[in-house]
C-alpha atoms as a PDB file:
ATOM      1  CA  UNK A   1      93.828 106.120 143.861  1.00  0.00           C
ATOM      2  CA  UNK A   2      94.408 103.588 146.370  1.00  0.00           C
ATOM      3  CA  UNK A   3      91.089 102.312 145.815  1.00  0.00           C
ATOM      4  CA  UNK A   4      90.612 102.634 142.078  1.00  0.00           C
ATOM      5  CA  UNK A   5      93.337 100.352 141.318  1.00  0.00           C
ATOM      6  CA  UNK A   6      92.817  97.342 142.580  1.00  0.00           C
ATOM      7  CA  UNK A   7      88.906  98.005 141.047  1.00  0.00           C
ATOM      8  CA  UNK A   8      90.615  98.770 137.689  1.00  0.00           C
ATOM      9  CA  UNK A   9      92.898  95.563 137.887  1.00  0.00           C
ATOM     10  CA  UNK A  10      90.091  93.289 138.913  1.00  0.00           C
ATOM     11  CA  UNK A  11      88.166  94.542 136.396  1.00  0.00           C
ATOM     12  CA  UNK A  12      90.868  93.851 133.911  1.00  0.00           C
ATOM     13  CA  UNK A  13      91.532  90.847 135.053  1.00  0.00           C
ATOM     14  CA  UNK A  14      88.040  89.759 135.112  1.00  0.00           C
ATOM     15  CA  UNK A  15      86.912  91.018 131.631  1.00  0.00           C
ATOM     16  CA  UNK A  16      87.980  88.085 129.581  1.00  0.00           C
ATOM     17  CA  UNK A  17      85.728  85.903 131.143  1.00  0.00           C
ATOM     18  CA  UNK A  18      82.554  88.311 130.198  1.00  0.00           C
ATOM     19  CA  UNK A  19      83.703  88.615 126.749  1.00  0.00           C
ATOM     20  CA  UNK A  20      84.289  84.931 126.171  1.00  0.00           C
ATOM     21  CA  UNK A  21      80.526  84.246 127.810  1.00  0.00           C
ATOM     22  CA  UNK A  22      78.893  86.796 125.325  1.00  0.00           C
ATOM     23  CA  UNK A  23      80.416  85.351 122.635  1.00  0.00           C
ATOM     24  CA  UNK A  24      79.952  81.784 123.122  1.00  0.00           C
ATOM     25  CA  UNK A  25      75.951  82.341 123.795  1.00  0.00           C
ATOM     26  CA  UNK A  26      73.175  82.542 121.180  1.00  0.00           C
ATOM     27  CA  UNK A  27      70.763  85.009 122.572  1.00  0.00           C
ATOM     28  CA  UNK A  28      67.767  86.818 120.256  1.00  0.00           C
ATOM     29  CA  UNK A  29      67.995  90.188 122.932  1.00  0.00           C
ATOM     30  CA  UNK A  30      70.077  93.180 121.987  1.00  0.00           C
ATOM     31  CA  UNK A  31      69.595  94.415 125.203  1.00  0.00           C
ATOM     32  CA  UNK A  32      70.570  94.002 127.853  1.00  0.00           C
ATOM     33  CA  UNK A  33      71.376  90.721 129.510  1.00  0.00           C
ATOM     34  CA  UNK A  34      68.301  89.909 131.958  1.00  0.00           C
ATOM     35  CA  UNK A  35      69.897  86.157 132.878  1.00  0.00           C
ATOM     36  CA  UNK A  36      70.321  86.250 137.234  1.00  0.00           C
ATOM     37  CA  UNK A  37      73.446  87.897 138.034  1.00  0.00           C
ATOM     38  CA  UNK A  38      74.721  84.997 139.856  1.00  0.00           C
ATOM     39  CA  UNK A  39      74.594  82.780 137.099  1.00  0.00           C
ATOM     40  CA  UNK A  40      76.051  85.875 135.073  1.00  0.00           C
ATOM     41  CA  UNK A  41      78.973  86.082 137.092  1.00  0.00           C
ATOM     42  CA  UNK A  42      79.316  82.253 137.800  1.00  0.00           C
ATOM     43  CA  UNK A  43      79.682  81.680 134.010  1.00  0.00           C
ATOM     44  CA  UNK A  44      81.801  84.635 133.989  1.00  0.00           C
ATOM     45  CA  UNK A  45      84.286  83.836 136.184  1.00  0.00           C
ATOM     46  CA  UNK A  46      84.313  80.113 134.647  1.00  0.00           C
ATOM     47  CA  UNK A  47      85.498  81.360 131.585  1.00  0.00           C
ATOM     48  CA  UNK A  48      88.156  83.763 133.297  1.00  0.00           C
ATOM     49  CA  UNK A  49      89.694  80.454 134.801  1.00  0.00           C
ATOM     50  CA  UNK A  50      89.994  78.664 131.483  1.00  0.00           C
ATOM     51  CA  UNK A  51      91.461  81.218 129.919  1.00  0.00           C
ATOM     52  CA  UNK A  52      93.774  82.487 132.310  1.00  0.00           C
ATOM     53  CA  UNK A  53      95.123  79.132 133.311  1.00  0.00           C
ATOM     54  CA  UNK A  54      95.304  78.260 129.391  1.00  0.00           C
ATOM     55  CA  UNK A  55      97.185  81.597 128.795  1.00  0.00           C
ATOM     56  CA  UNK A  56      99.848  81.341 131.680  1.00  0.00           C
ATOM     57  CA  UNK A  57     100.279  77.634 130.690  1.00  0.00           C
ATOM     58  CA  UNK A  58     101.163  78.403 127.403  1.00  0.00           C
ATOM     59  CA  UNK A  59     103.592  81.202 128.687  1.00  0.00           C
ATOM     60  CA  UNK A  60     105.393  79.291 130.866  1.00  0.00           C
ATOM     61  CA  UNK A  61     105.769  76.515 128.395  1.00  0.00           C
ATOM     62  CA  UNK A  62     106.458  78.869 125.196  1.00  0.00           C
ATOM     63  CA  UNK A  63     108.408  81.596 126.935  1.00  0.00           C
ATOM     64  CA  UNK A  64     109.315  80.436 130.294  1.00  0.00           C
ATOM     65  CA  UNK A  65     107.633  83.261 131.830  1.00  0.00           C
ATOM     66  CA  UNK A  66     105.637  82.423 134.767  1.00  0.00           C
ATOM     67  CA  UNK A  67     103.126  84.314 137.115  1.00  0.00           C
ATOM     68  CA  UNK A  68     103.975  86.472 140.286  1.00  0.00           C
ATOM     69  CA  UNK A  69     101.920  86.251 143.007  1.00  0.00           C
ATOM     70  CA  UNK A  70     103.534  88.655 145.121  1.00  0.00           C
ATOM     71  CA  UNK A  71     103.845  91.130 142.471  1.00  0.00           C
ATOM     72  CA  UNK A  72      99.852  91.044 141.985  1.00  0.00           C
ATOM     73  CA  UNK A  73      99.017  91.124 145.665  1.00  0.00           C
ATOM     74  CA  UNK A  74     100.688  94.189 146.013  1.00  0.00           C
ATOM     75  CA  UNK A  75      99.483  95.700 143.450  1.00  0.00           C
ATOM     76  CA  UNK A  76      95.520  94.599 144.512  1.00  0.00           C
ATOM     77  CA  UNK A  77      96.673  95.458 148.383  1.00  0.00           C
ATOM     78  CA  UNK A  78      95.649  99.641 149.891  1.00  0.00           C
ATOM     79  CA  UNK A  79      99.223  99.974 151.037  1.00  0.00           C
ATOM     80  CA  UNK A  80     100.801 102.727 149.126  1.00  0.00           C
ATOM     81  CA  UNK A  81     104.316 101.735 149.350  1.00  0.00           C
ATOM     82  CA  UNK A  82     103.052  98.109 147.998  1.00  0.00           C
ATOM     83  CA  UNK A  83     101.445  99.863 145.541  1.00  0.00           C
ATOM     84  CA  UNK A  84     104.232 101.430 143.815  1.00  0.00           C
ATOM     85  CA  UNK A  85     106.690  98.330 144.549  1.00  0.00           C
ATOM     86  CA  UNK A  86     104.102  96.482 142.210  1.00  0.00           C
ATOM     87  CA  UNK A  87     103.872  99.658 139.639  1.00  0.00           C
ATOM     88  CA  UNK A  88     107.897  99.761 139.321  1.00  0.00           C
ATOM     89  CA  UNK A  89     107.701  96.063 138.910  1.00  0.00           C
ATOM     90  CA  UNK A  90     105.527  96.299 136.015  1.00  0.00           C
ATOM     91  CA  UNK A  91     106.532  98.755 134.272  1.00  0.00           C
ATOM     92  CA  UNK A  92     109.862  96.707 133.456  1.00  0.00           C
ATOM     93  CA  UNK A  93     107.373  93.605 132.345  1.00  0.00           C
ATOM     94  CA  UNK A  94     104.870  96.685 130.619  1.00  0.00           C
ATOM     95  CA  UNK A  95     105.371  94.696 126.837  1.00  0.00           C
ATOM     96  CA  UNK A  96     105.004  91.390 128.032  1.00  0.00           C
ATOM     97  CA  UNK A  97     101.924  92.139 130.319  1.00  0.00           C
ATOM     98  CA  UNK A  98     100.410  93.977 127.917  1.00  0.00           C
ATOM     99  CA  UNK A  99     100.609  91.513 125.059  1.00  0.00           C
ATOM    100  CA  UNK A 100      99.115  89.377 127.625  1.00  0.00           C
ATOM    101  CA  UNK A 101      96.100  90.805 127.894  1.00  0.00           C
ATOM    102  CA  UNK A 102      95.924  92.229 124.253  1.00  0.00           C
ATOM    103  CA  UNK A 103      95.872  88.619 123.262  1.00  0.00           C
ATOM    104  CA  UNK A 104      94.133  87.217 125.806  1.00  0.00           C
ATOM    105  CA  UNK A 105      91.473  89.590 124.989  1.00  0.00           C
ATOM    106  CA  UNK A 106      91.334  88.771 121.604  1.00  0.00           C
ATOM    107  CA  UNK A 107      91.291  85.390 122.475  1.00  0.00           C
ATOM    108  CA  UNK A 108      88.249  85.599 124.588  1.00  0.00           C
ATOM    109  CA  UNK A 109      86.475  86.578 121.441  1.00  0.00           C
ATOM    110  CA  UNK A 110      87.722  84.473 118.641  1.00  0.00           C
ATOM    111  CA  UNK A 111      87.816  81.008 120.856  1.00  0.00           C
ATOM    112  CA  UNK A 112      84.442  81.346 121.565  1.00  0.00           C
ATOM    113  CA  UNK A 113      82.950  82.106 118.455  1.00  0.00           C
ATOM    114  CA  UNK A 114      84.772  78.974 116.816  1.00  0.00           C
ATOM    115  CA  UNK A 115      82.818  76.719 119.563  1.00  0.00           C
ATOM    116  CA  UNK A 116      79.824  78.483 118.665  1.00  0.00           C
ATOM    117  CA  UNK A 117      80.130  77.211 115.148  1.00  0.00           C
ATOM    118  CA  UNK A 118      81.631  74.039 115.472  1.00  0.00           C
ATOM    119  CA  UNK A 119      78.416  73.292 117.892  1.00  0.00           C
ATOM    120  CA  UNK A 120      75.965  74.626 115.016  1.00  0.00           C
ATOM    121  CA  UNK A 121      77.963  73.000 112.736  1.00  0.00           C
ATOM    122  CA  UNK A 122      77.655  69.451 113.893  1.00  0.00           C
ATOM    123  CA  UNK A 123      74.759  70.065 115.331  1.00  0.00           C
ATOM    124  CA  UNK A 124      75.751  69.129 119.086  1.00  0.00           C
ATOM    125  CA  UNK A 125      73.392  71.256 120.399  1.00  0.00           C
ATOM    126  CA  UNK A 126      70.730  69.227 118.812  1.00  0.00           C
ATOM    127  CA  UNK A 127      67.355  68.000 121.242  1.00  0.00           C
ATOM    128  CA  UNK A 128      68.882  64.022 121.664  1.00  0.00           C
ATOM    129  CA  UNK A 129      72.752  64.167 120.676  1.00  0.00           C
ATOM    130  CA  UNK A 130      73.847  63.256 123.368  1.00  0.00           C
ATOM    131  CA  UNK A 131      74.182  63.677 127.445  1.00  0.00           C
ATOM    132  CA  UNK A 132      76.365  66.909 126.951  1.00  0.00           C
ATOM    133  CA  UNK A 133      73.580  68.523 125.245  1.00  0.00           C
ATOM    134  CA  UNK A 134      71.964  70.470 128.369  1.00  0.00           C
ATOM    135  CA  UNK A 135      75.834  72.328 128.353  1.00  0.00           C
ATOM    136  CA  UNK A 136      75.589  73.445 124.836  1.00  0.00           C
ATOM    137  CA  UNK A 137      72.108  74.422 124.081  1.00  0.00           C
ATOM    138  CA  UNK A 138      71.320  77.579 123.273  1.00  0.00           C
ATOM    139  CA  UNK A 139      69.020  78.081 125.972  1.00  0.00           C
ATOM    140  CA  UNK A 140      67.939  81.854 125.250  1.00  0.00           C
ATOM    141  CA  UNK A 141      67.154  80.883 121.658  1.00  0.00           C
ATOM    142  CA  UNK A 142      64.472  78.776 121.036  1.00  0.00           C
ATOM    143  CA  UNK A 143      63.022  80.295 118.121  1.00  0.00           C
ATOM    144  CA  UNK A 144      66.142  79.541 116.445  1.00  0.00           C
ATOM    145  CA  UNK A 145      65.569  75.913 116.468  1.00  0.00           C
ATOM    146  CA  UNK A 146      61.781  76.012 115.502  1.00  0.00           C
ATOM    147  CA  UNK A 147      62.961  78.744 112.443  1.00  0.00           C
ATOM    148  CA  UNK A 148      65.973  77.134 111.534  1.00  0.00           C
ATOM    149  CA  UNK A 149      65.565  73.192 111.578  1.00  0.00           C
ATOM    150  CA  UNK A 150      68.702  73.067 113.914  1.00  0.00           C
ATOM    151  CA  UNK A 151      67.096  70.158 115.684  1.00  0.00           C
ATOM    152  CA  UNK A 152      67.189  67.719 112.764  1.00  0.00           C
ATOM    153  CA  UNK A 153      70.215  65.218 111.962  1.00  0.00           C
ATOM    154  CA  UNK A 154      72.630  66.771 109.257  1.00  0.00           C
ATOM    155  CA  UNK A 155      70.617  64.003 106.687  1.00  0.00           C
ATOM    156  CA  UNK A 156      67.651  64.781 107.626  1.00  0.00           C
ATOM    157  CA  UNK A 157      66.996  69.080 108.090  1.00  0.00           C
ATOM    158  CA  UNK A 158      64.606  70.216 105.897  1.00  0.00           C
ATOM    159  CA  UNK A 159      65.557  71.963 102.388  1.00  0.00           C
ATOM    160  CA  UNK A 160      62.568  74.586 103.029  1.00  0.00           C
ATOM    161  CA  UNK A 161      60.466  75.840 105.824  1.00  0.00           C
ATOM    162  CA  UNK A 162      57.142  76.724 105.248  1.00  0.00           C
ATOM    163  CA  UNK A 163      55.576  79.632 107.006  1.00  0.00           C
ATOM    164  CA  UNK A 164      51.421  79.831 107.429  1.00  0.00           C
ATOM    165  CA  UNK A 165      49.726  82.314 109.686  1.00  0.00           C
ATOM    166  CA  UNK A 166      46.147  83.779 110.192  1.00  0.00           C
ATOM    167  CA  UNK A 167      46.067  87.413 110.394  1.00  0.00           C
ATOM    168  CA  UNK A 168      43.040  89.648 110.691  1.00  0.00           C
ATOM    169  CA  UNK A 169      42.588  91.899 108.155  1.00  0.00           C
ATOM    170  CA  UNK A 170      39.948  94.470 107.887  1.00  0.00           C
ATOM    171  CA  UNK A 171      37.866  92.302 110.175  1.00  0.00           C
ATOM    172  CA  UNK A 172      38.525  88.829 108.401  1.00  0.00           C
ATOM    173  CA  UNK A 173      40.723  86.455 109.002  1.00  0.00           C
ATOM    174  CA  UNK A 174      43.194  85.677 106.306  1.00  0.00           C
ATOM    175  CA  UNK A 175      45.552  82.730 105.812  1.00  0.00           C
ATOM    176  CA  UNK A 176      48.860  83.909 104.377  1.00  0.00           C
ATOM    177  CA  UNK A 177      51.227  80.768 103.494  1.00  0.00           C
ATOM    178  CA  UNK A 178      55.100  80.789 101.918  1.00  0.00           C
ATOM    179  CA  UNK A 179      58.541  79.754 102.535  1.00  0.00           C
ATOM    180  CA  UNK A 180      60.781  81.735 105.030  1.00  0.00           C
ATOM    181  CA  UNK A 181      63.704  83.479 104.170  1.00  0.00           C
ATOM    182  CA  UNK A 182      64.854  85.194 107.203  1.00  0.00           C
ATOM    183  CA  UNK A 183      63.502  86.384 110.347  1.00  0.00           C
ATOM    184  CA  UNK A 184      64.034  89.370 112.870  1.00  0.00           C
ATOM    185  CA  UNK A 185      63.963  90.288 116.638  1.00  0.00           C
ATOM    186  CA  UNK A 186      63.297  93.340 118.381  1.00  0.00           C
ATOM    187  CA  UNK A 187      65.747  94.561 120.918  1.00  0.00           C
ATOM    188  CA  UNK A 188      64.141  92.657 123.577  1.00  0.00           C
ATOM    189  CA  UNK A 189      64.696  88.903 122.106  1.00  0.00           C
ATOM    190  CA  UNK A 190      60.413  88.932 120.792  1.00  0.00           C
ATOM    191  CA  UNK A 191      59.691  87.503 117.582  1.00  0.00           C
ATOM    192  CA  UNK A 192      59.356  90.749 115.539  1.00  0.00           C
ATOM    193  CA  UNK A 193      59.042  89.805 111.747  1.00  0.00           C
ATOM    194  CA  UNK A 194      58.810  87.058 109.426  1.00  0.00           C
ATOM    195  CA  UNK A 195      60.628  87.583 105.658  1.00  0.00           C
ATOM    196  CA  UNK A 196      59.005  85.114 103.278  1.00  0.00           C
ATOM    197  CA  UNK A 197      58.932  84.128  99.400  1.00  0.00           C
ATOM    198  CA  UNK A 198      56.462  83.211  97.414  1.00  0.00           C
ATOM    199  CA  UNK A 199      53.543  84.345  99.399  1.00  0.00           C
ATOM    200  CA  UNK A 200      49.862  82.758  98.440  1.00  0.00           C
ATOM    201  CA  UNK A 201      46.830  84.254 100.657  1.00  0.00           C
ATOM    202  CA  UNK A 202      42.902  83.126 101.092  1.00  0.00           C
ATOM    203  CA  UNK A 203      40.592  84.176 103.166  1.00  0.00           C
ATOM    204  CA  UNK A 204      38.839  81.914 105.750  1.00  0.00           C
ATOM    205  CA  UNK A 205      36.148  82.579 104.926  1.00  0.00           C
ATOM    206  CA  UNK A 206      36.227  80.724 101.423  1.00  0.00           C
ATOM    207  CA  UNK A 207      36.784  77.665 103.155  1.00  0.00           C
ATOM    208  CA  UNK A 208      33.703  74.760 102.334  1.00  0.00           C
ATOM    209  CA  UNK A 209      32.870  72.245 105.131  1.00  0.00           C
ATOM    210  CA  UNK A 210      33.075  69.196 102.746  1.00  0.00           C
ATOM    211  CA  UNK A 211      36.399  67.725 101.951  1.00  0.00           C
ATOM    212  CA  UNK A 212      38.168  68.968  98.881  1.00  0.00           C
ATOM    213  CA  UNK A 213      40.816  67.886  96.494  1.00  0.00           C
ATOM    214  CA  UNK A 214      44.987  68.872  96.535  1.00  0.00           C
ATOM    215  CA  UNK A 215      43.467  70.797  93.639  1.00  0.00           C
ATOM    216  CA  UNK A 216      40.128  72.685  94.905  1.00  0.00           C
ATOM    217  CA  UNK A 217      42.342  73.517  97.888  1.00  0.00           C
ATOM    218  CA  UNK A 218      45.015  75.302  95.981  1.00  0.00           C
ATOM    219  CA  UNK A 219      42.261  77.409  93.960  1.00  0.00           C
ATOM    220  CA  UNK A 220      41.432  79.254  96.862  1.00  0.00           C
ATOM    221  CA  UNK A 221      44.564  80.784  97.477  1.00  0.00           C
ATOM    222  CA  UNK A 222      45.552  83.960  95.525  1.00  0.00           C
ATOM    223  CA  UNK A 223      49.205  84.741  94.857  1.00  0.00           C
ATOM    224  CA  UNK A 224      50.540  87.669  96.327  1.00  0.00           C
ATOM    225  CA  UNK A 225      52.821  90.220  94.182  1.00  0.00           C
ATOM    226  CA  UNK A 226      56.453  90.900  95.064  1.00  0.00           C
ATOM    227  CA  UNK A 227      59.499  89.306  96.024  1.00  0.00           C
ATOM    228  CA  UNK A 228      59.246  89.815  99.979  1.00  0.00           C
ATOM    229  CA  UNK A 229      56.768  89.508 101.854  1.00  0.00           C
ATOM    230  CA  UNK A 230      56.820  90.788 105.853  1.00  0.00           C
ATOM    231  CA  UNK A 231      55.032  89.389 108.768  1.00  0.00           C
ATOM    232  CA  UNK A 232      54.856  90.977 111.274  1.00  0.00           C
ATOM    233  CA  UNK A 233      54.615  88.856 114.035  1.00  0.00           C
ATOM    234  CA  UNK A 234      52.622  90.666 116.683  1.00  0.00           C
ATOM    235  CA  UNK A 235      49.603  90.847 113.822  1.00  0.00           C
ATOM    236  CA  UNK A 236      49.920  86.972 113.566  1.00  0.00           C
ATOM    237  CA  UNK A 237      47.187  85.311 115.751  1.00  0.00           C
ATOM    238  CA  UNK A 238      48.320  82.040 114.691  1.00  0.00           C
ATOM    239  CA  UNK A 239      51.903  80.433 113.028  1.00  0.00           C
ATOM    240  CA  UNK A 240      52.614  77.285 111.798  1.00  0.00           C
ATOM    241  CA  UNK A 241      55.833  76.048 110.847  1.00  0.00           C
ATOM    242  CA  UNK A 242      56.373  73.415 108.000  1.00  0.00           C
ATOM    243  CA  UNK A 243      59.558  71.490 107.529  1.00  0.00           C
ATOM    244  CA  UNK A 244      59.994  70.483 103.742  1.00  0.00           C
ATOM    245  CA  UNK A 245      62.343  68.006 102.595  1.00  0.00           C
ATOM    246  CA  UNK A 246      62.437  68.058  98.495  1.00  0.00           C
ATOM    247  CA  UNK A 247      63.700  64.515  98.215  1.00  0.00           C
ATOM    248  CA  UNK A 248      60.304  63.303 100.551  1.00  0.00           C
ATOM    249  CA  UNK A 249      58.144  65.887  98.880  1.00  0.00           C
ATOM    250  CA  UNK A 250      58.738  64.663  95.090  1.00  0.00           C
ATOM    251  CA  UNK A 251      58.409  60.703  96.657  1.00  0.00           C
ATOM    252  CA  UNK A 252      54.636  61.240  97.668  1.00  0.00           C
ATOM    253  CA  UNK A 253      54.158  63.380  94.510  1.00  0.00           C
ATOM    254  CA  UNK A 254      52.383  61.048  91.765  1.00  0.00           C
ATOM    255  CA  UNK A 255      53.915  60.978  88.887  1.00  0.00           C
ATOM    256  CA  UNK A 256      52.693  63.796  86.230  1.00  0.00           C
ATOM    257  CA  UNK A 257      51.618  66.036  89.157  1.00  0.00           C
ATOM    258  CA  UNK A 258      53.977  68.717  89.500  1.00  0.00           C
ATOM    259  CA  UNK A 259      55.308  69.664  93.439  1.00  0.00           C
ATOM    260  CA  UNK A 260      52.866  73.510  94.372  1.00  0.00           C
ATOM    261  CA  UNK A 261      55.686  76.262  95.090  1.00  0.00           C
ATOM    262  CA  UNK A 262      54.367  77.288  97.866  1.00  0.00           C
END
């Protein structure tokens, strides 16, 4: 018991920090967390100052009721008779403690997730915003920005992404080309499928050495049936990604030439 306790307070104590660091990351894993533990923990424990210095500010200045040091000491020292000094001493603070940590739990999930957005949302993340971007990249989620666009201004993201990978079937390569409409990782973070619309195929092999026309080129894709098509991404042995702005797009079209779908 006399060792437990001060393990179960420290980890109670130290908790909000590991929730708030979860939440603020993007990561594509579902796994577990493979970053170094001491950058784990440093992050951790970053968070846990914020917060807790934020959340005995604000009680102190909102309900005048201020930290004890002594009171926590005992309670994290071996000493028995400590021990139960501290226990008696919160159990008469047992409400306000534990709405303490109730909402400084539940704090160290919502804050972070409102960062998270307002970051995505303004795009200050983005590859050249500014010098604070290295702080609030997503580090552990690069396919994110190459699926997503999240690197362009707000003006300037593309309306579509295009999608076009080789894949070998039956022995022969085939192109497969459409716009993506989601896109899926296995538990490990890897690139597991691709969901696109509006799927047109061709085999490589119909392609001609001499230079053909917007129109010759299209002929020698066939449309592909359905309203979802999956990629798998491990049968891909090349991807390209397309970024398709509509207003660009109908610019270069001539006029009486209608924009391809896909």
């Amino acid at each position: 018991m006399n060792v437990a306790l001060p393990a179960f307070i420290v980890f109670l104590l130290l908790l909000p920090g590991f929730i708030a660091r979860s939440r603020f990351k993007r990561a594509e894993r579902a796994s577990f967390d493979y970053s170094p533990f001491g950058q784990i923990v440093t992050e951790a424990v970053l968070w846990n100052c914020i917060f807790h210095s934020l959340w005995l500010l604000l009680s102190a200045v909102l309900f005048g009721r201020v930290l004890q040091p002594l009171l926590l000491l005992e309670l994290l020292s071996s000493d028995p008779a400590s021990q139960s000094r501290a226990i008696h001493g919160i159990a008469l603070e047992f409400s306000w403690i534990s709405a303490y940590f109730l909402t400084l739990y539940a704090g160290a999930w919502i804050v972070p997730n409102g960062f998270r957005l307002l970051i995505t949302r303004f795009g200050l993340d983005r590859s050249g915003a500014g010098w604070f971007v290295p702080w609030l990249r997503f580090n552990q989620a690069p396919w994110y920005y190459l699926l997503t666009g999240a690197d362009f201004e707000e003006g300037r993201r593309p309306d579509l992404i295009a999608v076009s990978a080789i894949v070998n079937v039956a022995g022969q390569a085939v192109l497969f080309t459409g716009l993506l409409t989601d896109y899926f990782f296995d538990v490990n973070g890897v690139l597991d499928r691709l969901i696109l619309q509006q799927v047109m195929r061709r085999p490589l092999v119909a392609d001609k050495e001499t230079d053909a026309t917007v129109e010759q080129d299209l002929a020698r894709f066939y449309g592909v049936d359905g309203d979802y098509f999956v990629l798998r991404y491990s049968e891909a042995i090349t991807l390209n990604i397309e970024y398709i702005k509509l207003a660009k797009l109908a610019a270069e079209t001539p006029a009486g030439e209608s924009v391809p779908a896909g």
